[in-house]
Protein backbone atom coordinates (compact mmCIF):
# COMPACT_ATOMS: atom_id res chain seq x y z
CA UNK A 1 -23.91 -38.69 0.53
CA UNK A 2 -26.45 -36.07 2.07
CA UNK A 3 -25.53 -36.54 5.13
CA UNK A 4 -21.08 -35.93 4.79
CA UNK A 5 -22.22 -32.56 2.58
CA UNK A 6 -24.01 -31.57 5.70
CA UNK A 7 -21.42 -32.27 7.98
CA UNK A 8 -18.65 -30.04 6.08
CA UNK A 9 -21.02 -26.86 5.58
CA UNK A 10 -20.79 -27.83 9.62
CA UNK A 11 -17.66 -27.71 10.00
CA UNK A 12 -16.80 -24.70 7.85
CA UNK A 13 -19.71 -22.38 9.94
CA UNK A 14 -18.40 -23.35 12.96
CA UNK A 15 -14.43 -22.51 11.77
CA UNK A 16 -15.48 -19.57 10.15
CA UNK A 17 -17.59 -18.37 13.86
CA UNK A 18 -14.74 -19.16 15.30
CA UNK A 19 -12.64 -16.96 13.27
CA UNK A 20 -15.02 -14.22 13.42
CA UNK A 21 -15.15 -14.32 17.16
CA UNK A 22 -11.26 -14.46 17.64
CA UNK A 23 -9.19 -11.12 18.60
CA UNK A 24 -7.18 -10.80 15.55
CA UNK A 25 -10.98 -10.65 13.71
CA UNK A 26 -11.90 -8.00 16.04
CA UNK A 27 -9.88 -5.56 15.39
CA UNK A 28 -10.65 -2.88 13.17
CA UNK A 29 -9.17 -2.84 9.46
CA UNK A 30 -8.04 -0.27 8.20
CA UNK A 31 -9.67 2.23 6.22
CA UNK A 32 -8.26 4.78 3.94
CA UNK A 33 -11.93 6.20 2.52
CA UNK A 34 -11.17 9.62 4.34
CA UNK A 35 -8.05 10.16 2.90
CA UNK A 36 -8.95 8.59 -0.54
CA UNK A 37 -11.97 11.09 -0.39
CA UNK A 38 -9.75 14.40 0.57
CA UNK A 39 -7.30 13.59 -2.37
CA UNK A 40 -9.87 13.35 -4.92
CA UNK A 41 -11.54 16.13 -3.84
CA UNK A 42 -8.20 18.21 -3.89
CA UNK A 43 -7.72 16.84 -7.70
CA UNK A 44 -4.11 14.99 -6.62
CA UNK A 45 -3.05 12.22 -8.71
CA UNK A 46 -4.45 8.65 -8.31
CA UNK A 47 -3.17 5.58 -9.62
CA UNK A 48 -6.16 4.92 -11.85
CA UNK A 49 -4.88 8.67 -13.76
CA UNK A 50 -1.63 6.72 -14.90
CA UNK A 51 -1.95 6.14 -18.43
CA UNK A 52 -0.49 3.27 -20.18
CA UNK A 53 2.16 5.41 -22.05
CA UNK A 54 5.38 3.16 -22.23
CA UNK A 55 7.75 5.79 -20.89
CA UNK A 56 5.59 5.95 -17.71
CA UNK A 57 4.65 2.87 -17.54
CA UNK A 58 8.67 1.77 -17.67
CA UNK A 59 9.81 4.97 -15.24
CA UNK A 60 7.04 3.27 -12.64
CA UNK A 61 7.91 -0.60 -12.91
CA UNK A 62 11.77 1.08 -12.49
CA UNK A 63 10.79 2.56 -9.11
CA UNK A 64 8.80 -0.44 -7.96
CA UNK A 65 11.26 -2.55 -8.71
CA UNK A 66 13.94 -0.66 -6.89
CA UNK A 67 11.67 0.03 -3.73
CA UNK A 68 10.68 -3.60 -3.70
CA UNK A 69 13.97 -5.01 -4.41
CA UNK A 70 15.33 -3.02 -1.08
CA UNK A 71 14.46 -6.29 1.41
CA UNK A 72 15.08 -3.73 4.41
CA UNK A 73 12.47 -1.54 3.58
CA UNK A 74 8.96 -2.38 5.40
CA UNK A 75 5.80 -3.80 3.60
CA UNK A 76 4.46 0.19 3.88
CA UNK A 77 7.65 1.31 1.92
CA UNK A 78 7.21 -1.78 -0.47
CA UNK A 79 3.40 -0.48 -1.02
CA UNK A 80 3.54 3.47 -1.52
CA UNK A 81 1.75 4.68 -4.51
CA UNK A 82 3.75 5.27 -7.45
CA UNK A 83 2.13 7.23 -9.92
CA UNK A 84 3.97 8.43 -13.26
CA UNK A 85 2.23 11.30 -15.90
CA UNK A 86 4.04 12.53 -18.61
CA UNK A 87 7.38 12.03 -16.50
CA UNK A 88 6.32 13.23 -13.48
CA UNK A 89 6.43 11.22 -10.62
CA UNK A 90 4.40 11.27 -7.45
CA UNK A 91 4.59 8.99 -4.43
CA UNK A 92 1.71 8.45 -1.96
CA UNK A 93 1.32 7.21 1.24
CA UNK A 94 2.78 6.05 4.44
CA UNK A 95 6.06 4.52 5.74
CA UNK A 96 7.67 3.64 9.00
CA UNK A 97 10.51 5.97 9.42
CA UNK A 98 12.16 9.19 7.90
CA UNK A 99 14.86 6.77 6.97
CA UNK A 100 12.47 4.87 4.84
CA UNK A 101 11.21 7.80 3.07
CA UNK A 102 14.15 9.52 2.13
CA UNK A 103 15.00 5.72 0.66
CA UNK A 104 11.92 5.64 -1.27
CA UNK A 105 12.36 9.11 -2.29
CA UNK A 106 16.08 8.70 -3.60
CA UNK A 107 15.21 5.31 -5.35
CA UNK A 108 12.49 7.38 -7.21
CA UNK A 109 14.76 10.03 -7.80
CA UNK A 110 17.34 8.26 -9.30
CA UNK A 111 14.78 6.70 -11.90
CA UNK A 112 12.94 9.78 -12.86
CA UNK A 113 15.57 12.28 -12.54
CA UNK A 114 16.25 14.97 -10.68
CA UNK A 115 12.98 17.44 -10.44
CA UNK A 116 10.45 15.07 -11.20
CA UNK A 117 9.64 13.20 -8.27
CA UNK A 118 6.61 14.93 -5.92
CA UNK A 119 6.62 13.31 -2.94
CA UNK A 120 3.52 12.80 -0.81
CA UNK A 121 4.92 9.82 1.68
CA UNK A 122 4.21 10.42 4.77
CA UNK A 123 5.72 8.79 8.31
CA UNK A 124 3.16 6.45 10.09
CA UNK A 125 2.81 6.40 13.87
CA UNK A 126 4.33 3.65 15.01
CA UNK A 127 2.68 0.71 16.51
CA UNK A 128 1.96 0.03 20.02
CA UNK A 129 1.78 -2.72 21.66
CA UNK A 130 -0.99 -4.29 23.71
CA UNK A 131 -0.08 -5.29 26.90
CA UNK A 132 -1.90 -8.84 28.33
């Protein structure tokens, strides 16, 4: 009985060295601290500042329901920051085109009304491709 536990903590080491060695594990992930840093430190809205008031709460599940429901969008678009205080609305972070973020900006607008949406999305650089 020893012995078969010994072989699978053997066999899981070696997959997960393997998986740590592999290309996809050595790339870099990615890393927001900076930015998380510069917005706290400029006193912008965070998610953990939404309070659990039903009228915000509801306004935010409306957005994220309409961004996420919009299968054309990209996962960035599907995960910006939605952050609702007494009916003010602010959106955070990055999408893939100009297209996508005056989508996310209209579907936020027509939820919160016009005048209460700040938005803070900004256009990521798109990807390149490594060449083998």
């Amino acid at each position: 009985m020893a012995v078969g536990y010994f072989v699978r903590v053997g066999v899981l080491f070696t997959l997960t060295a393997a998986a740590a060695a592999s290309p996809l594990a050595a790339q870099q992930k990615p890393d927001n601290t900076a930015v998380n840093k510069v917005e706290r430190a400029n006193a912008q809205p965070t998610a953990q500042q939404q309070k659990n008031d039903k009228s915000d709460l509801s306004i935010t599940r409306d957005i994220r329901m309409a961004i996420n429901g919009d299968k054309s969008l990209s996962s960035y678009a599907h995960n910006v920051k939605i952050i609702t205080r007494q009916g003010q609305v602010t959106l955070k972070g990055p999408v893939r085109s100009d297209a996508e973020k005056q989508t996310v900006e209209a579907k936020a607008t027509a939820v919160a009304g016009e005048g209460h949406v700040i938005s803070n999305v900004s256009v990521a650089p798109a990807k390149s491709r490594a060449k083998n």
